[in-house]
PDB file of N, CA and C in Angstrom:
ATOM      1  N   UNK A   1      11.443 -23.811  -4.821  1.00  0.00           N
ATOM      2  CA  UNK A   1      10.882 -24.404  -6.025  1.00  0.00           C
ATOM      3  C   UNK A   1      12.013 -24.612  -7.028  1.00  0.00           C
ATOM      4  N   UNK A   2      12.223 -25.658  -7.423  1.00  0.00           N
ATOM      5  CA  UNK A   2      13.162 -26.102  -8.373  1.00  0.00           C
ATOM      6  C   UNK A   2      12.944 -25.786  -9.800  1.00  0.00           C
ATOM      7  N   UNK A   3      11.699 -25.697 -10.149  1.00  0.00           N
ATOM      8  CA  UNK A   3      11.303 -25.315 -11.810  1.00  0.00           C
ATOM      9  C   UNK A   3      10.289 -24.331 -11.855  1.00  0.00           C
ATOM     10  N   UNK A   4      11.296 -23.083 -12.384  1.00  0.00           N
ATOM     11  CA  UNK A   4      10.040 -22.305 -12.330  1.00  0.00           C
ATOM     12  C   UNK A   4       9.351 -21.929 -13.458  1.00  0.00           C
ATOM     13  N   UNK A   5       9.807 -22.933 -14.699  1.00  0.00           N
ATOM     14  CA  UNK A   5       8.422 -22.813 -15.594  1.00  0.00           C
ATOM     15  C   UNK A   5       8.957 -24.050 -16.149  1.00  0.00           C
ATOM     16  N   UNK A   6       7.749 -24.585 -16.783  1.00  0.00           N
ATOM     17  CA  UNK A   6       7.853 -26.043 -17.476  1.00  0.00           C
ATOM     18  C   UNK A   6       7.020 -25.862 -18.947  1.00  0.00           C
ATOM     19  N   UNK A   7       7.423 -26.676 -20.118  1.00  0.00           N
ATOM     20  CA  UNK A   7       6.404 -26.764 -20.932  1.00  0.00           C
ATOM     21  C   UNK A   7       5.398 -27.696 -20.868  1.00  0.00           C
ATOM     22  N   UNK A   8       4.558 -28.329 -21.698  1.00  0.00           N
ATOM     23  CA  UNK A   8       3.545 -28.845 -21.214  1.00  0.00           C
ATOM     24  C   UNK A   8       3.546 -30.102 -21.939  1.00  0.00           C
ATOM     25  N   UNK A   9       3.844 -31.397 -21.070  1.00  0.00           N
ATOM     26  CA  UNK A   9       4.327 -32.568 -21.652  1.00  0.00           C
ATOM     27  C   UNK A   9       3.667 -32.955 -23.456  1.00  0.00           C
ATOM     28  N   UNK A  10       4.622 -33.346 -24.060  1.00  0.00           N
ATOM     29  CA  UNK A  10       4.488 -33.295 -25.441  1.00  0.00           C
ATOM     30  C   UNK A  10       4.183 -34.810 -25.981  1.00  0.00           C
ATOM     31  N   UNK A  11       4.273 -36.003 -24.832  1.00  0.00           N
ATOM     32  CA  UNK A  11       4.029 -37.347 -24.952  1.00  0.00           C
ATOM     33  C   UNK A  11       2.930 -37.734 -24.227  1.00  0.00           C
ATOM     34  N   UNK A  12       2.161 -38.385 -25.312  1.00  0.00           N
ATOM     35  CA  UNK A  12       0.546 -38.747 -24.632  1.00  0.00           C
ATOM     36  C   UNK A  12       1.079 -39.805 -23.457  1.00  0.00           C
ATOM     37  N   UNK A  13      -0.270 -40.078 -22.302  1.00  0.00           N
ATOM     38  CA  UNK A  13       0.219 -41.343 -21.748  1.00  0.00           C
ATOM     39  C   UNK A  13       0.322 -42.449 -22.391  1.00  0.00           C
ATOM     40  N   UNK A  14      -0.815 -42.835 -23.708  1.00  0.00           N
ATOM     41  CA  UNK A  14      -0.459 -44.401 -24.089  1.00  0.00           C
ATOM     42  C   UNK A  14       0.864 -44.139 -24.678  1.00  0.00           C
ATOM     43  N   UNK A  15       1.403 -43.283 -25.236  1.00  0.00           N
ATOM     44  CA  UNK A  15       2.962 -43.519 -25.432  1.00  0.00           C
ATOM     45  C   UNK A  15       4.006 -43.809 -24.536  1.00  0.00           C
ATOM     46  N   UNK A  16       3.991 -42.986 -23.593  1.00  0.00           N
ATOM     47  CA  UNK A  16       4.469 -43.627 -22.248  1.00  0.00           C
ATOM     48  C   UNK A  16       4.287 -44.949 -21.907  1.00  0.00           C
ATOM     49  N   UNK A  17       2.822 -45.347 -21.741  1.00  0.00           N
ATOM     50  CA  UNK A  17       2.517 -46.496 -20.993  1.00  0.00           C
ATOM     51  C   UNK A  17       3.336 -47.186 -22.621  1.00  0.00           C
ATOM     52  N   UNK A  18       3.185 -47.712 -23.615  1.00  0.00           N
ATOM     53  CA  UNK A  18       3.767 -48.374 -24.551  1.00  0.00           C
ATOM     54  C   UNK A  18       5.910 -48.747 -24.701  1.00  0.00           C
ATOM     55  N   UNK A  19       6.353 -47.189 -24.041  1.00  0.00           N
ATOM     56  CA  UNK A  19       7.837 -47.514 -24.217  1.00  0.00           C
ATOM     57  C   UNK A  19       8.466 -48.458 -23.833  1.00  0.00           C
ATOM     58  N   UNK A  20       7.967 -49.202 -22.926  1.00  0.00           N
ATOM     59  CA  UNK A  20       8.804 -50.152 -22.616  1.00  0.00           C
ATOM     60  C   UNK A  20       9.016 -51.550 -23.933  1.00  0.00           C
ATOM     61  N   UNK A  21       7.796 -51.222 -24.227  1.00  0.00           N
ATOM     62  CA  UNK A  21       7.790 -52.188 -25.793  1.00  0.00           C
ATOM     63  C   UNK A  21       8.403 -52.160 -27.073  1.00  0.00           C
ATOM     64  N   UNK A  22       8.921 -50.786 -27.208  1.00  0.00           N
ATOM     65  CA  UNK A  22       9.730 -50.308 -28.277  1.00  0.00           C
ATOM     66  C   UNK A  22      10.758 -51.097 -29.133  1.00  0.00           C
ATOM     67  N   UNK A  23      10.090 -51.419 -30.041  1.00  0.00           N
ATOM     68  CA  UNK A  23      11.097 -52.697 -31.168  1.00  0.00           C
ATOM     69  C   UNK A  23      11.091 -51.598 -32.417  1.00  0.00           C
ATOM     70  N   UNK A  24      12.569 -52.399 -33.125  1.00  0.00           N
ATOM     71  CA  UNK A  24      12.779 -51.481 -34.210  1.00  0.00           C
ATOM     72  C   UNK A  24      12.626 -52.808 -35.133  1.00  0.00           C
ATOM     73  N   UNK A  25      11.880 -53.572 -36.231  1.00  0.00           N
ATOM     74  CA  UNK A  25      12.606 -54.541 -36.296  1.00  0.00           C
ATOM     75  C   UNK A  25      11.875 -55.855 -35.813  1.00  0.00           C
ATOM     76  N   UNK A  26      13.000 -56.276 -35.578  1.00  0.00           N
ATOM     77  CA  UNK A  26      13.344 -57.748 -34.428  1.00  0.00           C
ATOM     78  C   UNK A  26      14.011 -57.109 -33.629  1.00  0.00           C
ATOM     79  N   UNK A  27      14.298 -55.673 -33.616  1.00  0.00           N
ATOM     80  CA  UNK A  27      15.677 -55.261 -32.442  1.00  0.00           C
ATOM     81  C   UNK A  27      14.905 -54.323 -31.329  1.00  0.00           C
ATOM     82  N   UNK A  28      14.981 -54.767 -30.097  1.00  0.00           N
ATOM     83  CA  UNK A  28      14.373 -53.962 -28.857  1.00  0.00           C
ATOM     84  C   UNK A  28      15.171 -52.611 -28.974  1.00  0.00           C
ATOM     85  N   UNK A  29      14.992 -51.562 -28.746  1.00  0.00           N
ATOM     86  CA  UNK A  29      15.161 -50.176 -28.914  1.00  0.00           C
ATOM     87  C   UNK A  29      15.402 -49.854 -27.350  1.00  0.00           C
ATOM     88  N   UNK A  30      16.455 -49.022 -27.111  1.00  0.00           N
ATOM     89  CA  UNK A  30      16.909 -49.097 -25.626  1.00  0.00           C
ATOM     90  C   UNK A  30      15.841 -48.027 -24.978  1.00  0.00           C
ATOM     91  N   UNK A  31      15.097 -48.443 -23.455  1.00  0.00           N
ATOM     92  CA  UNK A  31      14.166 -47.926 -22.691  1.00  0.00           C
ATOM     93  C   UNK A  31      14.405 -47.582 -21.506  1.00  0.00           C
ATOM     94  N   UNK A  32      13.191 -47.274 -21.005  1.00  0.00           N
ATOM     95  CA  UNK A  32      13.187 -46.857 -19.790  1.00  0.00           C
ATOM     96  C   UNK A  32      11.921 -47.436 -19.106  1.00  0.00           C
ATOM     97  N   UNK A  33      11.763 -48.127 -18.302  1.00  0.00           N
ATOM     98  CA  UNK A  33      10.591 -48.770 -17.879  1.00  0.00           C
ATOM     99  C   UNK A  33       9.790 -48.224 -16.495  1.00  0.00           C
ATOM    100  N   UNK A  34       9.531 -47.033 -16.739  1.00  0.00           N
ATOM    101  CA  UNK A  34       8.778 -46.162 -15.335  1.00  0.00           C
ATOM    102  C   UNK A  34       7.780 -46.995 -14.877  1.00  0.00           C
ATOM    103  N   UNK A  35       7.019 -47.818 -15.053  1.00  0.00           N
ATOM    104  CA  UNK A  35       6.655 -48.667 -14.313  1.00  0.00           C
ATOM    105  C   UNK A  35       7.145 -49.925 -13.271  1.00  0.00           C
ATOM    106  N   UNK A  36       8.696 -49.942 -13.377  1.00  0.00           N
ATOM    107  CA  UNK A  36       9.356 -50.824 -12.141  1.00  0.00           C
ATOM    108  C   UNK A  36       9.923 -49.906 -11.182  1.00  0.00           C
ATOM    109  N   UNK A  37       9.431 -50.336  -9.745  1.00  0.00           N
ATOM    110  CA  UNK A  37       9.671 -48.815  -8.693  1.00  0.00           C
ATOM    111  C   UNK A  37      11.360 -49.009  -8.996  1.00  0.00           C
ATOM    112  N   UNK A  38      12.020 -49.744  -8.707  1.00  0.00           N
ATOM    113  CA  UNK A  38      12.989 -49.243  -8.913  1.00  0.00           C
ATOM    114  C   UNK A  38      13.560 -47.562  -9.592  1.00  0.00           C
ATOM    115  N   UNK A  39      12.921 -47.567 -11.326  1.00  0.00           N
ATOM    116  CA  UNK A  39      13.375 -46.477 -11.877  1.00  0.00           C
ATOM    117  C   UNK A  39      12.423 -45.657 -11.304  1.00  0.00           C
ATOM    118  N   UNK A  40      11.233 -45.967 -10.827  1.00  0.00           N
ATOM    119  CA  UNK A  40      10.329 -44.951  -9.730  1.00  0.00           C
ATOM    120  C   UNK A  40      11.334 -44.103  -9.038  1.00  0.00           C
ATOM    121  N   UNK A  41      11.746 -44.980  -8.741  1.00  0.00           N
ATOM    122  CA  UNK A  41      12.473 -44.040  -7.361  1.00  0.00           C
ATOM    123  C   UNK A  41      13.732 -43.558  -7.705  1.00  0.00           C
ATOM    124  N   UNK A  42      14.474 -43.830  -8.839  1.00  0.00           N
ATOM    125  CA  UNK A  42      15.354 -42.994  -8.942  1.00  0.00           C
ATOM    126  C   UNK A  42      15.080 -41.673  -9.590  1.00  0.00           C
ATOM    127  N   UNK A  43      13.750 -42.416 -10.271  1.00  0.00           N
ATOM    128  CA  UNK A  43      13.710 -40.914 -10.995  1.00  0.00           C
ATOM    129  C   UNK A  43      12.537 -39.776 -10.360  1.00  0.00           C
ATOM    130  N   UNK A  44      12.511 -39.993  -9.073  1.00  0.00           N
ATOM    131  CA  UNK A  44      11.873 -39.214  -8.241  1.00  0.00           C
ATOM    132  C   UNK A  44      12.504 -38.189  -7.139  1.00  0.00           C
ATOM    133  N   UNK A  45      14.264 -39.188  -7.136  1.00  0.00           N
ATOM    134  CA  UNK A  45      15.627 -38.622  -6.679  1.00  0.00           C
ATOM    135  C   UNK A  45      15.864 -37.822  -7.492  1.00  0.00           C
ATOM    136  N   UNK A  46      15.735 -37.965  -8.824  1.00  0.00           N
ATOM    137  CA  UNK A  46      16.945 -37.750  -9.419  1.00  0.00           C
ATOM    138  C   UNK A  46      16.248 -35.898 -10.128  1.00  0.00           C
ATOM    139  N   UNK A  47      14.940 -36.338 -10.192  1.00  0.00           N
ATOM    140  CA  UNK A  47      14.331 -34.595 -10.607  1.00  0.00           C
ATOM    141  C   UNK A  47      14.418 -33.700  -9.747  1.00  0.00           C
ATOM    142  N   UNK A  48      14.202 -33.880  -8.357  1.00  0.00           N
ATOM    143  CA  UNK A  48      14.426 -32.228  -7.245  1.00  0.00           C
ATOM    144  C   UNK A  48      16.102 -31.919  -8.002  1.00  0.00           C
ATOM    145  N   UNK A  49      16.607 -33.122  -7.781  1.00  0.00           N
ATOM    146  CA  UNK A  49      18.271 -32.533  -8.035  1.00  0.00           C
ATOM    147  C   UNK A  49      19.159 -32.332  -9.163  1.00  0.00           C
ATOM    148  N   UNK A  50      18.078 -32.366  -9.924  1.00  0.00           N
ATOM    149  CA  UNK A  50      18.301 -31.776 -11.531  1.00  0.00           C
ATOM    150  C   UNK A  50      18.594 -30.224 -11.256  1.00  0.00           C
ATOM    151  N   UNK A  51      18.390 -29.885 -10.709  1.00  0.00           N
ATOM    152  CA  UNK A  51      18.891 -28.004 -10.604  1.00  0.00           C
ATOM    153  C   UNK A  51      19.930 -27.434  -9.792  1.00  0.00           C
ATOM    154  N   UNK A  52      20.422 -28.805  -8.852  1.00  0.00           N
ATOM    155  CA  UNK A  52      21.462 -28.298  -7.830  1.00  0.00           C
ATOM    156  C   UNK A  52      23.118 -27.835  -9.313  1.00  0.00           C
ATOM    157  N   UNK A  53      23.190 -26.520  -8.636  1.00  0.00           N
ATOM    158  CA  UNK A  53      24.350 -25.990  -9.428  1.00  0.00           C
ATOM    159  C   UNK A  53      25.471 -26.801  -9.485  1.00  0.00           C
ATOM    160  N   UNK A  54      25.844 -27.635  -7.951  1.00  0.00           N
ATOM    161  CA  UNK A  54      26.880 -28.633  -7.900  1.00  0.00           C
ATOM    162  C   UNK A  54      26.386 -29.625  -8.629  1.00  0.00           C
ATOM    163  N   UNK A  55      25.759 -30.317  -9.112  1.00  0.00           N
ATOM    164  CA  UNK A  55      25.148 -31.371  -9.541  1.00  0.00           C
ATOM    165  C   UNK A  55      25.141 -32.623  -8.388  1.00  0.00           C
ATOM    166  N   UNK A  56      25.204 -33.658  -8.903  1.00  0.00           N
ATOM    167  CA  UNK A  56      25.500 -34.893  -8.223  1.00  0.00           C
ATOM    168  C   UNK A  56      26.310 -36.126  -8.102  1.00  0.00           C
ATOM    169  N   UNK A  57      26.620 -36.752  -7.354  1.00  0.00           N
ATOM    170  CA  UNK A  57      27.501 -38.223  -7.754  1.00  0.00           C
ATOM    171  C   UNK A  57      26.554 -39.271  -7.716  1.00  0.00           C
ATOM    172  N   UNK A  58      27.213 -40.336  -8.587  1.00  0.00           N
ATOM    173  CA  UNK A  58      26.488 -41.642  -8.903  1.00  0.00           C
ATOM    174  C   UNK A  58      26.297 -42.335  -7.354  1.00  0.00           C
ATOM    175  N   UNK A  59      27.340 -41.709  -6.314  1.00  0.00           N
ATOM    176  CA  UNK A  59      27.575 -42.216  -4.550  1.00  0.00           C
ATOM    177  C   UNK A  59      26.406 -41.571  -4.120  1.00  0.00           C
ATOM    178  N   UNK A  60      26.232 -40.527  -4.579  1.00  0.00           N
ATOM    179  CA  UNK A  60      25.102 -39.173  -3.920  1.00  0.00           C
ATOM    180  C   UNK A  60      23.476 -40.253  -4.278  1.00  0.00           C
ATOM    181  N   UNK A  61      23.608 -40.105  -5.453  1.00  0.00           N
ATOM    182  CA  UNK A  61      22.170 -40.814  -6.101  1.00  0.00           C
ATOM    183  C   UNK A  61      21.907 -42.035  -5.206  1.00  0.00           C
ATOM    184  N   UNK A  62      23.220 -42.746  -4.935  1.00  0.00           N
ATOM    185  CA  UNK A  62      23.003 -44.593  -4.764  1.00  0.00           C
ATOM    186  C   UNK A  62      22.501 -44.136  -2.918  1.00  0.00           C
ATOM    187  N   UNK A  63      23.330 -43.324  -2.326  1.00  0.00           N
ATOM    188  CA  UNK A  63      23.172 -43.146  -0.826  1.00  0.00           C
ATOM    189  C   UNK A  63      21.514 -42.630  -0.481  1.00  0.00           C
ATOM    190  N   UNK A  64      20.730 -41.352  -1.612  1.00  0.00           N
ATOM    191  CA  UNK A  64      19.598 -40.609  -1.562  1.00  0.00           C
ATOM    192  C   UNK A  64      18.420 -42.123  -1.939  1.00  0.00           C
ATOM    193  N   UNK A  65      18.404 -43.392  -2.978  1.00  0.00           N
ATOM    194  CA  UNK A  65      17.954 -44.293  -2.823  1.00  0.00           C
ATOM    195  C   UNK A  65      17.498 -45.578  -2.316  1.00  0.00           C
ATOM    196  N   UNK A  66      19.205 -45.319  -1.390  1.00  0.00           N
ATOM    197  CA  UNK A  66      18.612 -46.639  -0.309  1.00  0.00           C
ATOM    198  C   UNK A  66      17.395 -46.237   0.340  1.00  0.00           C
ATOM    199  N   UNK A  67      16.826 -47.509   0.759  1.00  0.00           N
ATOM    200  CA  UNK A  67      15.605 -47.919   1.691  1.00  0.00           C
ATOM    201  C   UNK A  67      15.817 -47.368   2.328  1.00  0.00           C
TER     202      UNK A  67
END
């Protein structure tokens, strides 16, 4: 088990579901769009291996995402 305690998410979903829309302004506010699998899937890589003591390479991440 990689996390052995968590707090208890502090962002509703319509905030989530909304970030990708984030304007300051006229100025888009830099995001993260969890709804394109793409960042799906990295960021499904990228949490088990949030705890490895070695960490990871950007080669490690790109090789664990291919198809």
């Amino acid at each position: 088990m990689s996390v052995g305690c968590m707090d208890a998410c502090c962002v509703s979903d319509e905030t989530l579901e909304y970030l990708p829309l984030t304007q300051v302004g006229q100025t888009k506010v830099g995001r993260i769009d969890f709804n394109k699998p793409r960042v799906r899937r990295v960021t499904e890589v990228v949490l088990p291996l949030s705890t490895v003591p070695t960490g990871l390479t950007a080669s490690e991440l790109a090789k664990r995402c291919a198809p």
